[in-house]
N, C-alpha and C. Protein backbone atom coordinates (compact mmCIF):
# COMPACT_ATOMS: atom_id res chain seq x y z
N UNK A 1 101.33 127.55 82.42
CA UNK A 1 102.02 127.55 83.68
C UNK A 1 101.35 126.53 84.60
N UNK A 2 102.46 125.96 84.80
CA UNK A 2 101.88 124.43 86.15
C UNK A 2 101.70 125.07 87.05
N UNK A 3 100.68 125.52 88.25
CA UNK A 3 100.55 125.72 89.43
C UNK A 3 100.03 124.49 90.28
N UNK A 4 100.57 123.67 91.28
CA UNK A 4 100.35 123.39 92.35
C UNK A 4 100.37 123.42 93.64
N UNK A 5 99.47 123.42 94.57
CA UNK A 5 99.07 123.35 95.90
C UNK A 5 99.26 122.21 96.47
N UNK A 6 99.80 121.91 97.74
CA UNK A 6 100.22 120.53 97.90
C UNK A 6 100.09 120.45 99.09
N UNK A 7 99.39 120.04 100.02
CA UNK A 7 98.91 119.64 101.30
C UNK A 7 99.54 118.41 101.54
N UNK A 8 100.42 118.34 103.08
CA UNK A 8 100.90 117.60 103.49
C UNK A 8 100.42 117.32 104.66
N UNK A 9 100.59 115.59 105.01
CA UNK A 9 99.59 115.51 106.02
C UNK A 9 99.42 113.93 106.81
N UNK A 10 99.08 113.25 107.53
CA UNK A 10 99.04 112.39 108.04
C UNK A 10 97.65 112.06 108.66
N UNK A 11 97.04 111.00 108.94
CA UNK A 11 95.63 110.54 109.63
C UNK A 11 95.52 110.59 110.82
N UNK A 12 96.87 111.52 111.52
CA UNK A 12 96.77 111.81 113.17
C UNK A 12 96.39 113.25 113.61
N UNK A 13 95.82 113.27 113.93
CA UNK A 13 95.17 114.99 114.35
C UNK A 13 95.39 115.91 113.61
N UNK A 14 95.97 116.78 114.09
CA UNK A 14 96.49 118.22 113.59
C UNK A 14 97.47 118.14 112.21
N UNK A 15 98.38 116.73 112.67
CA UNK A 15 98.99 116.59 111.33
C UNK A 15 98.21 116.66 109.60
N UNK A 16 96.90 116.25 110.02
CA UNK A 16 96.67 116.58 108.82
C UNK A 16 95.73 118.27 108.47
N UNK A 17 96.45 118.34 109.11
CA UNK A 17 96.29 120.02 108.61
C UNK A 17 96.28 120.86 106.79
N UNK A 18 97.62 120.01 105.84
CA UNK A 18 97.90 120.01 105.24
C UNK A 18 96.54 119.86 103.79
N UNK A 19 96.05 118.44 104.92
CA UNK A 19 94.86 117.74 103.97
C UNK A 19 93.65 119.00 103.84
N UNK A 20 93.32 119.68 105.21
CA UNK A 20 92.34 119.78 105.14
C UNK A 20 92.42 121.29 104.72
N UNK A 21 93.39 122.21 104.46
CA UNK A 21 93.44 123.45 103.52
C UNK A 21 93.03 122.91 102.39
N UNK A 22 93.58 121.68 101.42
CA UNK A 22 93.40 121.39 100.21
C UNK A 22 92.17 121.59 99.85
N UNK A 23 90.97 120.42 101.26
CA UNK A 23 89.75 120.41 100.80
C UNK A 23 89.33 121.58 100.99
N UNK A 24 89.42 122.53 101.58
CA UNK A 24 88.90 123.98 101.69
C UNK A 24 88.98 124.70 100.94
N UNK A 25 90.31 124.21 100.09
CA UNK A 25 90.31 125.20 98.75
C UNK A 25 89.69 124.43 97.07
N UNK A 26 88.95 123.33 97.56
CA UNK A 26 88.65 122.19 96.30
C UNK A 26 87.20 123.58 96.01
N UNK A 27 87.27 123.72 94.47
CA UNK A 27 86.40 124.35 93.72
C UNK A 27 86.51 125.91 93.91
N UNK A 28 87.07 126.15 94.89
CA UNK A 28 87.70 127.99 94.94
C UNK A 28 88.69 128.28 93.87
N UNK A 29 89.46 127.81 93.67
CA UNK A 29 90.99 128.36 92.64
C UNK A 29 90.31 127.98 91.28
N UNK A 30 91.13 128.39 90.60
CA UNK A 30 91.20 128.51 88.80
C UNK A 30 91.07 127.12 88.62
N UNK A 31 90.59 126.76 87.25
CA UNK A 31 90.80 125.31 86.45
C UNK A 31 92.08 124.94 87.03
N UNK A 32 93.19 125.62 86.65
CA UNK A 32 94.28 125.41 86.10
C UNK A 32 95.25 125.02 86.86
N UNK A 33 94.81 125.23 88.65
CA UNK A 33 95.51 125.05 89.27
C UNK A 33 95.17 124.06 90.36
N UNK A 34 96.19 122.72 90.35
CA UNK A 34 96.02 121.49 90.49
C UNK A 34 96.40 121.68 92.54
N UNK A 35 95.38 120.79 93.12
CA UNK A 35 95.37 120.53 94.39
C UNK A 35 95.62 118.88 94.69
N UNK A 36 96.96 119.19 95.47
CA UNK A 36 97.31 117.55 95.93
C UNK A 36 97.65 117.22 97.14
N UNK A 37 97.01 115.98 97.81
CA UNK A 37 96.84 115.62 99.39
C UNK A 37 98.18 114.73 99.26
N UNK A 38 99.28 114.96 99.59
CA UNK A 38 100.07 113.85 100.01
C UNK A 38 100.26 113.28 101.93
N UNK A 39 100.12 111.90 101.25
CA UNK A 39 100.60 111.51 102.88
C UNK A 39 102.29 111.28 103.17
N UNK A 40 102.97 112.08 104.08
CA UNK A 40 104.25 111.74 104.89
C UNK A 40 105.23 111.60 102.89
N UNK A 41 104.64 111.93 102.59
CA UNK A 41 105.61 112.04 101.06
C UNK A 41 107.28 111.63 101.23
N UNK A 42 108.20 112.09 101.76
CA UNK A 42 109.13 111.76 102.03
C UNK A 42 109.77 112.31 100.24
N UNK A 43 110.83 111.88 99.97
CA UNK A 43 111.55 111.94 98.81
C UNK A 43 110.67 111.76 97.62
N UNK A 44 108.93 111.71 97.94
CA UNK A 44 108.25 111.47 96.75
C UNK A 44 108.21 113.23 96.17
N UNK A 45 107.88 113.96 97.43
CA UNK A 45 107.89 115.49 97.17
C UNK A 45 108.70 115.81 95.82
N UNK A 46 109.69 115.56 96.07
CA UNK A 46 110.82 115.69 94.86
C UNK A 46 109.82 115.55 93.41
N UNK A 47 109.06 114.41 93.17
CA UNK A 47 108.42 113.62 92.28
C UNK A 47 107.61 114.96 91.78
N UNK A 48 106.75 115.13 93.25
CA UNK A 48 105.16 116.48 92.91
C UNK A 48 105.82 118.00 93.00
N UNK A 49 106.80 117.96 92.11
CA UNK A 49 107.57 119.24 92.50
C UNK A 49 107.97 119.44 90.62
N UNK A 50 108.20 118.20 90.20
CA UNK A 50 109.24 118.34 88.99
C UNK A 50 108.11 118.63 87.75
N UNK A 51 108.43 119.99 86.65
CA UNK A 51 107.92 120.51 86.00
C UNK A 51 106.78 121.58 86.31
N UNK A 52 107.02 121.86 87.68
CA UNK A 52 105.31 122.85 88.09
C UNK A 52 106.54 124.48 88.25
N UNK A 53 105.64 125.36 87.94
CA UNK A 53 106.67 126.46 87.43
C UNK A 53 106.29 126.84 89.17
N UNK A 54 105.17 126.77 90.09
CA UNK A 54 104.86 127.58 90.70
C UNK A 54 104.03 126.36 91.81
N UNK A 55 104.95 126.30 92.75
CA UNK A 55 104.58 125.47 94.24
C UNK A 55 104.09 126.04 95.52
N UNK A 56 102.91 125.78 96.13
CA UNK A 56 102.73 125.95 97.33
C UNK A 56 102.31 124.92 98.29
N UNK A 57 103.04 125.23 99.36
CA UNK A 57 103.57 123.55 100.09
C UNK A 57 102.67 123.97 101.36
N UNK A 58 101.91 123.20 101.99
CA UNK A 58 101.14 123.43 103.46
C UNK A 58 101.78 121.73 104.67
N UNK A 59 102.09 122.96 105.20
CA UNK A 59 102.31 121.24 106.22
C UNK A 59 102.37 121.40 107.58
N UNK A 60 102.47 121.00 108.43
CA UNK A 60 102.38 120.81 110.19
C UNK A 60 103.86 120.91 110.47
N UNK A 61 104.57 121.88 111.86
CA UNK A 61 104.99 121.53 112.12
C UNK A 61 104.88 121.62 113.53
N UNK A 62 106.19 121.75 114.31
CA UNK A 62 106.11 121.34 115.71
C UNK A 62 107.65 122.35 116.06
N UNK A 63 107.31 123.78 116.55
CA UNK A 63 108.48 124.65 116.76
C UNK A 63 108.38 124.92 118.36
N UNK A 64 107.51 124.79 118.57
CA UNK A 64 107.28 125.65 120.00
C UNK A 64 106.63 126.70 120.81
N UNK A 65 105.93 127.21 119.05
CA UNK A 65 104.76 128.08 119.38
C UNK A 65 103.09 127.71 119.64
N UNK A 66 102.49 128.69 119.58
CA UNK A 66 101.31 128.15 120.00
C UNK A 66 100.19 127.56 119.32
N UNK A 67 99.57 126.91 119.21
CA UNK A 67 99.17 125.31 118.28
C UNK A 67 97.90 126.67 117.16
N UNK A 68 98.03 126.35 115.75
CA UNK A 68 97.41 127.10 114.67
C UNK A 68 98.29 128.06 114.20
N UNK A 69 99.44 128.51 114.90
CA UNK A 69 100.34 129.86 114.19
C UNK A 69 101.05 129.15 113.01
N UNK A 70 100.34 130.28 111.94
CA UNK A 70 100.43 130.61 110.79
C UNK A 70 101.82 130.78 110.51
N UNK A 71 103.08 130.56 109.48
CA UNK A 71 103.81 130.89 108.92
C UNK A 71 104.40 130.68 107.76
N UNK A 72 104.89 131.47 106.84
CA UNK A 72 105.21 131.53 105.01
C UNK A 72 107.15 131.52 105.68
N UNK A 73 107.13 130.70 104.90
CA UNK A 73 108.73 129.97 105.46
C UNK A 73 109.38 130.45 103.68
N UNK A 74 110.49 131.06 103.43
CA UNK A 74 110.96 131.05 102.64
C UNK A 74 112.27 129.92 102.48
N UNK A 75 112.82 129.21 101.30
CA UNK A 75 113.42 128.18 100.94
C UNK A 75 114.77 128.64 101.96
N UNK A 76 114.76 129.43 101.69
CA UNK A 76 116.50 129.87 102.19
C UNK A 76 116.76 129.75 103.66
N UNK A 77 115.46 129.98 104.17
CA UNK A 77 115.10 129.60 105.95
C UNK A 77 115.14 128.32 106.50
N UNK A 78 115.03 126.79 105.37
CA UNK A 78 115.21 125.97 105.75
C UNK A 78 116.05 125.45 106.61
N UNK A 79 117.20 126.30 106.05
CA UNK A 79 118.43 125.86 106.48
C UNK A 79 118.70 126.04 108.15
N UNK A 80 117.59 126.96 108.58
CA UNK A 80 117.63 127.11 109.70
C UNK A 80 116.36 126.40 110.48
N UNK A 81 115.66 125.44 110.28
CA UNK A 81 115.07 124.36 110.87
C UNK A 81 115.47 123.28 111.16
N UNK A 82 115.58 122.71 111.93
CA UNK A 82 116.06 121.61 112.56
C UNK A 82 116.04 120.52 111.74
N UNK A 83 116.37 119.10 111.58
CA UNK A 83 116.66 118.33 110.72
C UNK A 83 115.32 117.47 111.04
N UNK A 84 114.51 117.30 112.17
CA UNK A 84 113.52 116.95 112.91
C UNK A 84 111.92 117.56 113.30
N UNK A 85 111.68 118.65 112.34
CA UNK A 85 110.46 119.07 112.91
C UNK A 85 109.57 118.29 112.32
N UNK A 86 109.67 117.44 110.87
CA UNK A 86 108.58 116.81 110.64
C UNK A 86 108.35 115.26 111.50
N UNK A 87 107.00 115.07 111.30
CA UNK A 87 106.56 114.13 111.89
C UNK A 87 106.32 112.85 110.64
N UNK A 88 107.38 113.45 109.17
CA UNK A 88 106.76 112.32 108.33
C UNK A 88 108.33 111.85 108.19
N UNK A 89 109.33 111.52 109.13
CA UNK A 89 110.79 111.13 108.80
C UNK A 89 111.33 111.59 108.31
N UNK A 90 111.76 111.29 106.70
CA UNK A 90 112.58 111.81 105.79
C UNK A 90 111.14 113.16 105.81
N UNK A 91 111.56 114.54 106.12
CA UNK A 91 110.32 115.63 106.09
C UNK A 91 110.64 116.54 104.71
N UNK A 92 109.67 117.35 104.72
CA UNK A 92 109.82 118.42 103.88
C UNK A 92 110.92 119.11 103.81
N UNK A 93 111.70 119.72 104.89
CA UNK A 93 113.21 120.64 104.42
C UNK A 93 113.82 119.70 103.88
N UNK A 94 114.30 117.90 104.45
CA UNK A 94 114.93 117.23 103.59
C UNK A 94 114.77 117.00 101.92
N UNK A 95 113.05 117.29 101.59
CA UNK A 95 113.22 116.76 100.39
C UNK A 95 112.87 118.04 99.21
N UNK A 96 112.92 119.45 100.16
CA UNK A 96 113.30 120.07 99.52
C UNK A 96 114.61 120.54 99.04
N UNK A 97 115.17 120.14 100.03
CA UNK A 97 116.49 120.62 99.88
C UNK A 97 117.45 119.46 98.91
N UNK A 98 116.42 118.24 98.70
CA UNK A 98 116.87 117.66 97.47
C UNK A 98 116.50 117.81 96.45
N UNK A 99 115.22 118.42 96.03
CA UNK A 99 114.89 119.12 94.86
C UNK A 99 115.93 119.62 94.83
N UNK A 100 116.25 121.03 95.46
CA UNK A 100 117.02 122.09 94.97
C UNK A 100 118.62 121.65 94.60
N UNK A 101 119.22 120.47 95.08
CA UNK A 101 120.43 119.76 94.53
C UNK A 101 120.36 119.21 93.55
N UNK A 102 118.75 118.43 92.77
CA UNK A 102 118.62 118.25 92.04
C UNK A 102 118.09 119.37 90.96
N UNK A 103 118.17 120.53 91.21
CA UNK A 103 117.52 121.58 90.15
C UNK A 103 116.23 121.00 90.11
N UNK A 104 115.23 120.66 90.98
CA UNK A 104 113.79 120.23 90.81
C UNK A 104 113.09 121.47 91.07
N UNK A 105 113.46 122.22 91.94
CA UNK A 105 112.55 122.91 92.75
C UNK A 105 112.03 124.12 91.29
N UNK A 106 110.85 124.48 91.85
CA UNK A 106 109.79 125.36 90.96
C UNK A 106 110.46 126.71 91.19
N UNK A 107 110.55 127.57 90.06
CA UNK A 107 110.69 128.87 89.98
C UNK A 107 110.12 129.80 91.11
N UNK A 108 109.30 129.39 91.32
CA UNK A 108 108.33 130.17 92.63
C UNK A 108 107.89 129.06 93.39
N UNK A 109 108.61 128.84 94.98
CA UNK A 109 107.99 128.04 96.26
C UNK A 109 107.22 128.76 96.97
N UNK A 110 106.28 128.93 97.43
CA UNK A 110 105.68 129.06 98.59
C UNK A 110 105.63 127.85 99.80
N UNK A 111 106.42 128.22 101.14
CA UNK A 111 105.86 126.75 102.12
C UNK A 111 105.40 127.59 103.03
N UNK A 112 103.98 127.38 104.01
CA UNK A 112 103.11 127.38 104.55
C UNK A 112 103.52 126.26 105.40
N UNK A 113 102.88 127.47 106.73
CA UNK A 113 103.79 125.93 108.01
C UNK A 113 102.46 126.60 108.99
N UNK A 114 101.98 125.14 109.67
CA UNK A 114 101.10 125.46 110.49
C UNK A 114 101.37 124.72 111.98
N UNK A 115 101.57 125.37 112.84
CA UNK A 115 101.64 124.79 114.03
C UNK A 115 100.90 123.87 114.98
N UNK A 116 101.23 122.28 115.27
CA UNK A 116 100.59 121.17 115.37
C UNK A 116 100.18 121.89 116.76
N UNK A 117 98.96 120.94 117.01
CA UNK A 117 98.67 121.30 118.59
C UNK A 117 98.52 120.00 119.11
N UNK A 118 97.60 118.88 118.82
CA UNK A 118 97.35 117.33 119.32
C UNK A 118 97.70 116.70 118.25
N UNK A 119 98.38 115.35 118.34
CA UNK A 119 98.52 114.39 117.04
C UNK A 119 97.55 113.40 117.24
N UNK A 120 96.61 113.43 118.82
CA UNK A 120 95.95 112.23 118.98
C UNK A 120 94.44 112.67 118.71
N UNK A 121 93.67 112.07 118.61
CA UNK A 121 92.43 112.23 118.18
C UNK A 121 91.56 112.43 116.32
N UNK A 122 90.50 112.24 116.51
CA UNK A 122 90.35 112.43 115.08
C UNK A 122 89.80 113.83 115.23
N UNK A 123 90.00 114.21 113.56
CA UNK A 123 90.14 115.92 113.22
C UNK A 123 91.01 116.31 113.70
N UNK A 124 90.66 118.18 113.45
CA UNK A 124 92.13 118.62 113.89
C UNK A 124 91.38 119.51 115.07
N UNK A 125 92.25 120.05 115.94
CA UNK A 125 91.82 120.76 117.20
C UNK A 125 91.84 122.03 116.42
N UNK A 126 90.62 122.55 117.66
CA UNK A 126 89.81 124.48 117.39
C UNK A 126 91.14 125.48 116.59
N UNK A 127 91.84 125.43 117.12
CA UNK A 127 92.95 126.51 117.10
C UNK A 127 93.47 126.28 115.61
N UNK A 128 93.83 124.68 115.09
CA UNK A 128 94.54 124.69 113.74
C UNK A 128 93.69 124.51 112.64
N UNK A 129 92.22 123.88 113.83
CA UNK A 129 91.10 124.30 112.30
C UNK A 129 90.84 125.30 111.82
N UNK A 130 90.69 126.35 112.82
CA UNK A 130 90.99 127.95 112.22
C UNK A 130 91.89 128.45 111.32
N UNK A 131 93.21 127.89 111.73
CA UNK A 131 94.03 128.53 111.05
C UNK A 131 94.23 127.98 109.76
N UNK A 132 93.60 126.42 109.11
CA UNK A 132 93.72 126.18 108.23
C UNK A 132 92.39 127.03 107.45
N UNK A 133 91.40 127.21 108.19
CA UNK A 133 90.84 128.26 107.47
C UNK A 133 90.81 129.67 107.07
N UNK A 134 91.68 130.02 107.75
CA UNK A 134 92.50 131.17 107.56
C UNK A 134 93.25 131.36 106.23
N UNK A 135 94.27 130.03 106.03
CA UNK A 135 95.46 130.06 104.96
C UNK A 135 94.38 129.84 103.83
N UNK A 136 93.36 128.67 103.75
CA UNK A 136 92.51 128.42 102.79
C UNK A 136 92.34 129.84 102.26
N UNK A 137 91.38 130.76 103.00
CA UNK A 137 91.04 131.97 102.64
C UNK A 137 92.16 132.43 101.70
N UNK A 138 93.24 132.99 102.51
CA UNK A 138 94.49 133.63 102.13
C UNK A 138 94.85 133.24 100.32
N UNK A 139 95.05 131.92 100.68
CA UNK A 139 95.54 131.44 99.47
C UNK A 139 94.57 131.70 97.95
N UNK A 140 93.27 131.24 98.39
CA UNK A 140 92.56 131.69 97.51
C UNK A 140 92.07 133.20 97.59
N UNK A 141 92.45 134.38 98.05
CA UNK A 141 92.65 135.25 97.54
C UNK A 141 93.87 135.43 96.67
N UNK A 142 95.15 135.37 97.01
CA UNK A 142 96.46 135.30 96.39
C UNK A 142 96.18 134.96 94.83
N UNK A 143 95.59 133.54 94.92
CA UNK A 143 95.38 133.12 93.57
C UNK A 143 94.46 133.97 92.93
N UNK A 144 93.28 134.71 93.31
CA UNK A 144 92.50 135.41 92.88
C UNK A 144 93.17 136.33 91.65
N UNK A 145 93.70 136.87 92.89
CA UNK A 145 95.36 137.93 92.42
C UNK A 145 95.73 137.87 91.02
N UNK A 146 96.26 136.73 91.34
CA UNK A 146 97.33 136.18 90.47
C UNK A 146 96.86 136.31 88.56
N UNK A 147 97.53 136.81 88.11
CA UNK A 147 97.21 137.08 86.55
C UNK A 147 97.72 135.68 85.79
N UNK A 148 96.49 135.77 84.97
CA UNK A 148 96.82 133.92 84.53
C UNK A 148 97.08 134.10 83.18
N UNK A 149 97.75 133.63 82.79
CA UNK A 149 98.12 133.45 81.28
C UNK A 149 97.49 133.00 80.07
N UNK A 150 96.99 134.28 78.88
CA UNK A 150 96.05 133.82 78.19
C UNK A 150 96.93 133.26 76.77
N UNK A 151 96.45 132.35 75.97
CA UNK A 151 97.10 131.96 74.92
C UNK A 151 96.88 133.32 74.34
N UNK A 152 97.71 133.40 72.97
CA UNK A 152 97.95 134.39 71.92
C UNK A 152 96.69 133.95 71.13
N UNK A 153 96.06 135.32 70.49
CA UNK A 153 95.13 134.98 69.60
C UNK A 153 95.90 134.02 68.64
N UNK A 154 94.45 133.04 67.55
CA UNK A 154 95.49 132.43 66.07
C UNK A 154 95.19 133.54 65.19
N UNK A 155 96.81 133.59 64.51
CA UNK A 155 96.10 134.60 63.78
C UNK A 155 95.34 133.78 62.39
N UNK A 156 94.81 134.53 61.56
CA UNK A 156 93.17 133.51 61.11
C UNK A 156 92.84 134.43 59.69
């Protein structure tokens, strides 16, 4: 089973929020399960999506709440985000929602949405560094969880 983690993210503040769960979770999770920093991905998503049975997506957005709030967005909710919350153009609902026209999308999505607070400065501000340490945590418990698939004995 393909599992990937996929941090989305940009070199402007808070936006890279995405990046910096990844590194928080580098050497916590299983062998098996692959961690990837994309920048502003756009229609590449589609690309880091195709053949992974089991996706979890982290990214920034910009709703109106208060800068670090945490939220697990299910696929079907997209439809109710604006065509504009990302800050990478063509964003994540767009290029999920072209996976899923293309039958790309993984058997199991998880998207993880973290609320931007500054885009200017380097790092990310108090509030979303927390909360990316928060999801870090989270996630690598989840995976903890998670029952991994052992090959069949040979028989011998």
């Amino acid at each position: 089973m393909i599992r990937r983690v996929i941090g989305i993210g940009s070199p402007f503040g808070d936006d890279a929020v995405g990046w910096r769960v990844i590194e928080l979770l580098r050497g916590r999770l299983a062998p098996g399960v692959e961690l990837l920093a994309l920048d502003r991905p756009g229609p590449g998503l589609v690309t880091a999506l195709e053949g992974v049975e089991h996706a979890v997506i982290i990214d920034a957005i910009r709703s109106g709440e208060s800068a670090g709030t945490l939220r697990r967005i299910a696929f079907e909710a997209l439809e109710r985000i604006p065509d504009s919350p990302s800050s990478h153009g063509f964003g994540v609902a767009h290029a999920l929602r072209l996976a899923a026209a293309l039958g790309s999308l993984p058997p199991r999505l998880d998207i993880h949405t973290i609320e931007l607070g500054e885009l200017a400065g380097d790092g990310l501000s108090p509030e979303v560094e927390t909360a990316a340490q928060t999801l870090a945590e989270q996630l690598a418990d989840e995976f903890r969880a998670m029952p991994t698939r052992r090959c069949p004995a040979s028989a011998g």
